[in-house]
N, C-alpha and C. Protein backbone atom coordinates (compact mmCIF):
# COMPACT_ATOMS: atom_id res chain seq x y z
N UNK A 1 72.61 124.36 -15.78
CA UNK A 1 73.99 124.37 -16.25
C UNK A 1 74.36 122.97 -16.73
N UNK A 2 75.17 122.73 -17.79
CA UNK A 2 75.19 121.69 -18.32
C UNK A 2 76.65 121.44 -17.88
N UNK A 3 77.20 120.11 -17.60
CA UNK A 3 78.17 119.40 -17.28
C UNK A 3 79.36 119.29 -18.28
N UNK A 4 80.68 119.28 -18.32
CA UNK A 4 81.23 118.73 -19.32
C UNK A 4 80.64 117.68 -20.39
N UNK A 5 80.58 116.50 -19.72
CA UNK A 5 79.71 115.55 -20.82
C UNK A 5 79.09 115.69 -21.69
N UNK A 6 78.34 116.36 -20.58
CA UNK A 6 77.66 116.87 -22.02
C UNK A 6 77.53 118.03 -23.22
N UNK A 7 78.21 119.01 -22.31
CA UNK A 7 78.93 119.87 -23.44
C UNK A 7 79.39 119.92 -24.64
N UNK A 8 80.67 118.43 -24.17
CA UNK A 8 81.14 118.05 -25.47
C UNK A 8 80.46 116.91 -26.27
N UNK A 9 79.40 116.39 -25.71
CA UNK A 9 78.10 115.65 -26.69
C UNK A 9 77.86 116.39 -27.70
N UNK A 10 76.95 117.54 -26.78
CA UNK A 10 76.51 118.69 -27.80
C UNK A 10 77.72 119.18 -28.90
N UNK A 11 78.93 119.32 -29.09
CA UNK A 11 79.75 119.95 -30.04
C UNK A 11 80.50 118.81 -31.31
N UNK A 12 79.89 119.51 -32.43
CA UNK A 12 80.36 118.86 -33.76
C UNK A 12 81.33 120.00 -34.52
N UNK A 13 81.87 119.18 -35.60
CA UNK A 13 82.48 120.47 -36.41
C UNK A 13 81.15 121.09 -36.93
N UNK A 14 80.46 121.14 -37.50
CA UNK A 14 79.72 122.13 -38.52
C UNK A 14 78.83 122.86 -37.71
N UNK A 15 78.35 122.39 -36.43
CA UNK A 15 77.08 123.14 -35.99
C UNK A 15 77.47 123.01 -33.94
N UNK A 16 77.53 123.89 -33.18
CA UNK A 16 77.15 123.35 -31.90
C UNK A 16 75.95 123.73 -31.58
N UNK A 17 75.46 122.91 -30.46
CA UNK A 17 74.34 123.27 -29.80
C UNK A 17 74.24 124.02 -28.52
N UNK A 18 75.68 124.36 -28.27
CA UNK A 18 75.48 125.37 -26.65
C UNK A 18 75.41 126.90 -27.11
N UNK A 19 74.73 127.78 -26.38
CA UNK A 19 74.63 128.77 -26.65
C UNK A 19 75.47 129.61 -25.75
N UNK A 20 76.15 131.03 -26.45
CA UNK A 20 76.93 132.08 -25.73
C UNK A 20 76.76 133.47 -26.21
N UNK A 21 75.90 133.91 -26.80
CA UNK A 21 74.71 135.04 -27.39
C UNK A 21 73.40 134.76 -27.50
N UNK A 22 72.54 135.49 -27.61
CA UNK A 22 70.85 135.70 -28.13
C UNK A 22 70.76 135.07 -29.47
N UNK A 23 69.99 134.32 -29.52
CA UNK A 23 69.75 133.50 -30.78
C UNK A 23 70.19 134.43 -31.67
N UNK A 24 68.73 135.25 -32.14
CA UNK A 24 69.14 136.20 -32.81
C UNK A 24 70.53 137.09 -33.25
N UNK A 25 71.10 136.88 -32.75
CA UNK A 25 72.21 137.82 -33.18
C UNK A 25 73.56 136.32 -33.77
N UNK A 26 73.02 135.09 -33.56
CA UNK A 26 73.79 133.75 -34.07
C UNK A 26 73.44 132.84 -35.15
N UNK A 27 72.28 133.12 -35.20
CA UNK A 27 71.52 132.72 -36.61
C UNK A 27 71.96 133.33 -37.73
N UNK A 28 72.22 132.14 -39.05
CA UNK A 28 72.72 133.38 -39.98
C UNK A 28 71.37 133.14 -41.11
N UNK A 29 71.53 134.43 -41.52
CA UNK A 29 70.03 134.56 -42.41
C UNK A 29 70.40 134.80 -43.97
N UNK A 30 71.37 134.36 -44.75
CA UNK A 30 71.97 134.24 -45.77
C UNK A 30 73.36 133.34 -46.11
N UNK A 31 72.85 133.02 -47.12
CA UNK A 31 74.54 131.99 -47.08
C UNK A 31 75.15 133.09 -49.03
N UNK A 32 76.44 132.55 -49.05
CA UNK A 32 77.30 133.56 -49.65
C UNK A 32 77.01 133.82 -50.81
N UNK A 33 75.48 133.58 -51.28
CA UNK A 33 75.25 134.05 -52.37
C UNK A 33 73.97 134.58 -52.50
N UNK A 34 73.55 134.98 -50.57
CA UNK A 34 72.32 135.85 -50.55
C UNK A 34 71.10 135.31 -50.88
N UNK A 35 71.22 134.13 -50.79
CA UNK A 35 70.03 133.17 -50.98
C UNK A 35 69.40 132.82 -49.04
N UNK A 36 68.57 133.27 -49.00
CA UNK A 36 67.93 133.20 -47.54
C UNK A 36 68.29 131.67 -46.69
N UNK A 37 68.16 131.20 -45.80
CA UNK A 37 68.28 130.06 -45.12
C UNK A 37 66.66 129.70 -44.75
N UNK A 38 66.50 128.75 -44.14
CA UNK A 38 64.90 128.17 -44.01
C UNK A 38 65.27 127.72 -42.61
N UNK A 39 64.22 127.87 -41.33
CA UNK A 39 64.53 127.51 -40.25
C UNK A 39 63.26 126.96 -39.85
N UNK A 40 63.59 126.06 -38.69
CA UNK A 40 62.52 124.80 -38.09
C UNK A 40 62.38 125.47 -36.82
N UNK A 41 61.76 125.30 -35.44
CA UNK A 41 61.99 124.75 -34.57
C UNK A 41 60.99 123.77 -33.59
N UNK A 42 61.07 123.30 -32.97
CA UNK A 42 60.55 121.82 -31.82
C UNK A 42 61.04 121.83 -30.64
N UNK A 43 59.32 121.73 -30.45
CA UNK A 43 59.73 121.72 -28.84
C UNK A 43 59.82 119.95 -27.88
N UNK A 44 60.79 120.16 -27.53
CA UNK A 44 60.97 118.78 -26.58
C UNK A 44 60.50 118.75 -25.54
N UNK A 45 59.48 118.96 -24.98
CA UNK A 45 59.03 118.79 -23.99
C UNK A 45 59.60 117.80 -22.72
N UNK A 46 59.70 118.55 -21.77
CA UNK A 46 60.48 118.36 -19.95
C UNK A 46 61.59 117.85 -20.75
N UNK A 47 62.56 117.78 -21.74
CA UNK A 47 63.91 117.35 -22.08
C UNK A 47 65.01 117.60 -20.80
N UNK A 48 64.79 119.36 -20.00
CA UNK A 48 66.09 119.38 -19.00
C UNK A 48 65.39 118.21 -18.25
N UNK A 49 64.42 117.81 -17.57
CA UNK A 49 64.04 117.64 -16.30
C UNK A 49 64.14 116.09 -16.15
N UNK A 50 64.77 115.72 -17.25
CA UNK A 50 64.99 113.82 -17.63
C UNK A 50 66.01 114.14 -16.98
N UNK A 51 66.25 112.83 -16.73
CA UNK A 51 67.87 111.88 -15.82
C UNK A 51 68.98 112.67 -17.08
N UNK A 52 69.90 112.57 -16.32
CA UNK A 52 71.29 112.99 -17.49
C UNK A 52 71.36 111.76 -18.07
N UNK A 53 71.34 110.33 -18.15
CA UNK A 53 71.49 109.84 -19.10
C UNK A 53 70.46 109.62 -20.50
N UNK A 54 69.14 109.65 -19.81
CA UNK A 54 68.42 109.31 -20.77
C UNK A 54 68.48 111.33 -21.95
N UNK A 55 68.53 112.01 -20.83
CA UNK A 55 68.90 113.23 -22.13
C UNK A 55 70.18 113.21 -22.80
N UNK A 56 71.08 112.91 -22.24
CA UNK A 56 72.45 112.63 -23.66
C UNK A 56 71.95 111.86 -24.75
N UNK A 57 70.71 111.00 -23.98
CA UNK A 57 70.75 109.71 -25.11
C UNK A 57 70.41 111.13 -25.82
N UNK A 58 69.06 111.30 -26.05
CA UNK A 58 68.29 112.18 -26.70
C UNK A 58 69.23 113.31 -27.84
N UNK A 59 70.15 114.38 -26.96
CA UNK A 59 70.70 114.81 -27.64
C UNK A 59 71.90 114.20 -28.33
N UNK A 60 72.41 112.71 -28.34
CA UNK A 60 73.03 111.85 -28.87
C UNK A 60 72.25 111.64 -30.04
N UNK A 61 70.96 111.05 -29.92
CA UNK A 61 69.79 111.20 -31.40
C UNK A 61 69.84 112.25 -31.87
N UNK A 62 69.50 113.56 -31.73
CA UNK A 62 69.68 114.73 -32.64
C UNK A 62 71.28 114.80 -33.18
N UNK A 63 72.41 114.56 -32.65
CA UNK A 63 73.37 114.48 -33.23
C UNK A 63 73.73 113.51 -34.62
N UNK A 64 73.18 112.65 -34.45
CA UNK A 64 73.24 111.54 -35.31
C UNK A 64 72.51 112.07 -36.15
N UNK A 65 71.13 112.48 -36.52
CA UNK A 65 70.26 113.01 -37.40
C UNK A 65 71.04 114.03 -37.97
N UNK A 66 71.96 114.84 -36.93
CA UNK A 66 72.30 116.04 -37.66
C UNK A 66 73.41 115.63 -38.67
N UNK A 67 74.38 114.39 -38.18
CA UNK A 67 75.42 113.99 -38.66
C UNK A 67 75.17 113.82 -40.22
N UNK A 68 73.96 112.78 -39.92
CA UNK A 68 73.35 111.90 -41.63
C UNK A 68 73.20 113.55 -42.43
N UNK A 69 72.26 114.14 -41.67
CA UNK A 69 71.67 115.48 -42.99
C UNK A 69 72.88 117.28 -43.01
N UNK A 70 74.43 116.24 -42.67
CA UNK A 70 75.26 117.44 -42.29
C UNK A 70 75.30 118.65 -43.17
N UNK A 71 75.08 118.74 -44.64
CA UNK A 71 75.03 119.41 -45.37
C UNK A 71 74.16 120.43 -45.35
N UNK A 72 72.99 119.86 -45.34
CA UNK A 72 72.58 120.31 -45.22
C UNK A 72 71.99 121.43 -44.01
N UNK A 73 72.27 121.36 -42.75
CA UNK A 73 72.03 121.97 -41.81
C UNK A 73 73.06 123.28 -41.87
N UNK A 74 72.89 124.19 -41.28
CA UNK A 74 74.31 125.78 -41.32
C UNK A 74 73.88 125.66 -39.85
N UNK A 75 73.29 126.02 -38.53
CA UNK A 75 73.33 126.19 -37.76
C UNK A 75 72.29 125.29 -36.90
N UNK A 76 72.43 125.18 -35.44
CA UNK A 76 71.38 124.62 -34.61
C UNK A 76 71.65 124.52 -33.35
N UNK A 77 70.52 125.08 -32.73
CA UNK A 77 70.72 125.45 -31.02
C UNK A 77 69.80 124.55 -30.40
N UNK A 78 70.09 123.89 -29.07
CA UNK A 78 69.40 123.28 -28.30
C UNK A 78 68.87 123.81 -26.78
N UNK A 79 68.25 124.68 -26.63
CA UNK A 79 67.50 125.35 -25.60
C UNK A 79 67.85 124.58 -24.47
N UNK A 80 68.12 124.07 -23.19
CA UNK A 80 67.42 123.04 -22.40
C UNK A 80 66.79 124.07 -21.33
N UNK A 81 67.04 125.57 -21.46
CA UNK A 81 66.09 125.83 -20.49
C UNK A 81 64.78 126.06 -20.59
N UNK A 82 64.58 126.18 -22.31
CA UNK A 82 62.59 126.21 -22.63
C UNK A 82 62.57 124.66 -23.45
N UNK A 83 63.53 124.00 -23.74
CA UNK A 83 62.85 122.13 -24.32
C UNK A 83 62.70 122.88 -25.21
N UNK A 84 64.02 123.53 -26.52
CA UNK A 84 63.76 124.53 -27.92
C UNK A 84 64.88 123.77 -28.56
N UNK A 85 64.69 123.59 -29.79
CA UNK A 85 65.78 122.83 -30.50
C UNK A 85 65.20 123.94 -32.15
N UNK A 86 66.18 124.59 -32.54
CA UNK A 86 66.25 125.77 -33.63
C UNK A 86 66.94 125.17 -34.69
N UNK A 87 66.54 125.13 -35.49
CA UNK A 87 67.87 124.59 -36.87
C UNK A 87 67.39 125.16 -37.68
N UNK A 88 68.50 125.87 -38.39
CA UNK A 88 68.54 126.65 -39.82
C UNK A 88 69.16 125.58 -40.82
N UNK A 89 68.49 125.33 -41.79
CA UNK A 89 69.35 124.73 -43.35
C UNK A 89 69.19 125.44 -44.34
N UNK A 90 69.62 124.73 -44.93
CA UNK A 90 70.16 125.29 -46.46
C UNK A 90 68.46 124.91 -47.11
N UNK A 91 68.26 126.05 -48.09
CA UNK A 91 66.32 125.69 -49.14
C UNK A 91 66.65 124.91 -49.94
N UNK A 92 66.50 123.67 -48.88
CA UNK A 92 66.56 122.76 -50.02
C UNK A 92 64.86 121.96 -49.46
N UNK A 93 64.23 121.79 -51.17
CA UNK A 93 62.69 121.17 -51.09
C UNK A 93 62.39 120.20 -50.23
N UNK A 94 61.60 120.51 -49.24
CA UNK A 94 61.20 119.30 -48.18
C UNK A 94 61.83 119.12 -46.92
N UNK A 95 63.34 119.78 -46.80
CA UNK A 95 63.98 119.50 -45.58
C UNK A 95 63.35 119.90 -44.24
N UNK A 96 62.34 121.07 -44.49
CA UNK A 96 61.53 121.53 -43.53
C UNK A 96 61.24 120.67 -42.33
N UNK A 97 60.57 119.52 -43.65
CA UNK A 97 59.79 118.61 -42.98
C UNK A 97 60.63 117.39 -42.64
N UNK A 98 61.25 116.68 -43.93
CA UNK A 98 61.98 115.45 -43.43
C UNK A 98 62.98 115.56 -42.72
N UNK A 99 63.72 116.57 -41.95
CA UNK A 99 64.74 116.41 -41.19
C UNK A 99 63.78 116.64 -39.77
N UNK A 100 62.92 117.78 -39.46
CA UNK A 100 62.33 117.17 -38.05
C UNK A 100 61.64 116.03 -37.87
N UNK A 101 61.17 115.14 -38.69
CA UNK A 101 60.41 113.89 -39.48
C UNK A 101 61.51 112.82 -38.57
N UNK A 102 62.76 112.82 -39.02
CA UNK A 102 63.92 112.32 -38.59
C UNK A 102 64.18 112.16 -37.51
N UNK A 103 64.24 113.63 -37.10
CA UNK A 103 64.27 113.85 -34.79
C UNK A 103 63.39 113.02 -34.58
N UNK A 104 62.18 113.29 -35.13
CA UNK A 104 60.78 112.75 -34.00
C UNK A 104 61.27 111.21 -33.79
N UNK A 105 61.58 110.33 -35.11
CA UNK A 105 61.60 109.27 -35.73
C UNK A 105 62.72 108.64 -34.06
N UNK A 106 63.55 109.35 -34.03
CA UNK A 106 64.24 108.94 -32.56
C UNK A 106 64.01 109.42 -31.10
N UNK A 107 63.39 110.49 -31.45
CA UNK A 107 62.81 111.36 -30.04
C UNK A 107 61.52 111.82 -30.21
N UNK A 108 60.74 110.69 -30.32
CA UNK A 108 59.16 110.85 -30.29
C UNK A 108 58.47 111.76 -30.01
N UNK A 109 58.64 112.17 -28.37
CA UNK A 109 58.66 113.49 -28.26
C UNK A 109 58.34 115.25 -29.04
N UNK A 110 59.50 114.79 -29.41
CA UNK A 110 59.70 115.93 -29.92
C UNK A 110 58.69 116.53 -31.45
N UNK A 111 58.30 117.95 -31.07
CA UNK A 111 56.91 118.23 -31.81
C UNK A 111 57.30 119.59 -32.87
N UNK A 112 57.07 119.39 -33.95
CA UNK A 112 58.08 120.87 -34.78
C UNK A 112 56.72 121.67 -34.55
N UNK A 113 57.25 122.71 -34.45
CA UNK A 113 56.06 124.21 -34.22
C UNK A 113 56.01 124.93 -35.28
N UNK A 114 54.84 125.16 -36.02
CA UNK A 114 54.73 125.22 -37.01
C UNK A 114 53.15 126.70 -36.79
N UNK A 115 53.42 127.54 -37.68
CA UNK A 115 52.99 128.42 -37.71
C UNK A 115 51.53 128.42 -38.79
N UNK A 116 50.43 128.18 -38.37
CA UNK A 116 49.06 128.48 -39.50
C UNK A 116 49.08 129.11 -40.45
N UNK A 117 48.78 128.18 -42.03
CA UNK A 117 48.64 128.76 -42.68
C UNK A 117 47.64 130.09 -43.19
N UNK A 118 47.14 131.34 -43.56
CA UNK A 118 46.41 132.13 -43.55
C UNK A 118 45.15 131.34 -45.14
């Protein structure tokens, strides 16, 4: 269970990171002109099991990343009970990569999961 503090860490205008439904049913999979969304996710490994300060820092870094690339992002959830961080953006070329590029860049850690190509 997460604390006030950090609650309101986690909450921006455009995107929060606490969850109160099944991913699935909060993710949106079109924006208003039916053009699909593109989604990431990374795993942070032991993220709950850090001190509360050094994880605010952490989700203080993903905030900031999210701040700089605000446009681009539509949604993003922060797991802390599986260390899951989900972000949907907008298809735009490359964001795939350079916005988790970005996380790592402050939370080393953190590893995007990425599915084999066939």
């Amino acid at each position: 269970m997460l604390d006030n503090k950090t609650k309101s860490t986690l909450k921006t205008a455009t995107y929060s990171l606490t969850a109160n439904e099944p991913l699935w049913k909060r993710v949106p999979v079109k924006d208003e002109y039916g053009r699909f969304f593109s989604d990431f996710m990374m795993l942070i490994p032991k993220l709950s099991q850090q001190p509360a300060e050094k994880k605010i820092a952490k989700i203080d870094a993903i905030e900031q990343v999210f701040r700089h690339y605000g446009k681009a992002i539509v949604f993003a959830d922060l797991n802390l009970k599986i260390n899951v961080l989900w972000v949907t953006v907008r298809p735009i070329p490359g964001i795939c990569l350079e916005l988790p590029a970005a996380i790592k860049h402050y939370v080393p850690e953190a590893l995007l999961i990425a599915q084999k190509a066939h």
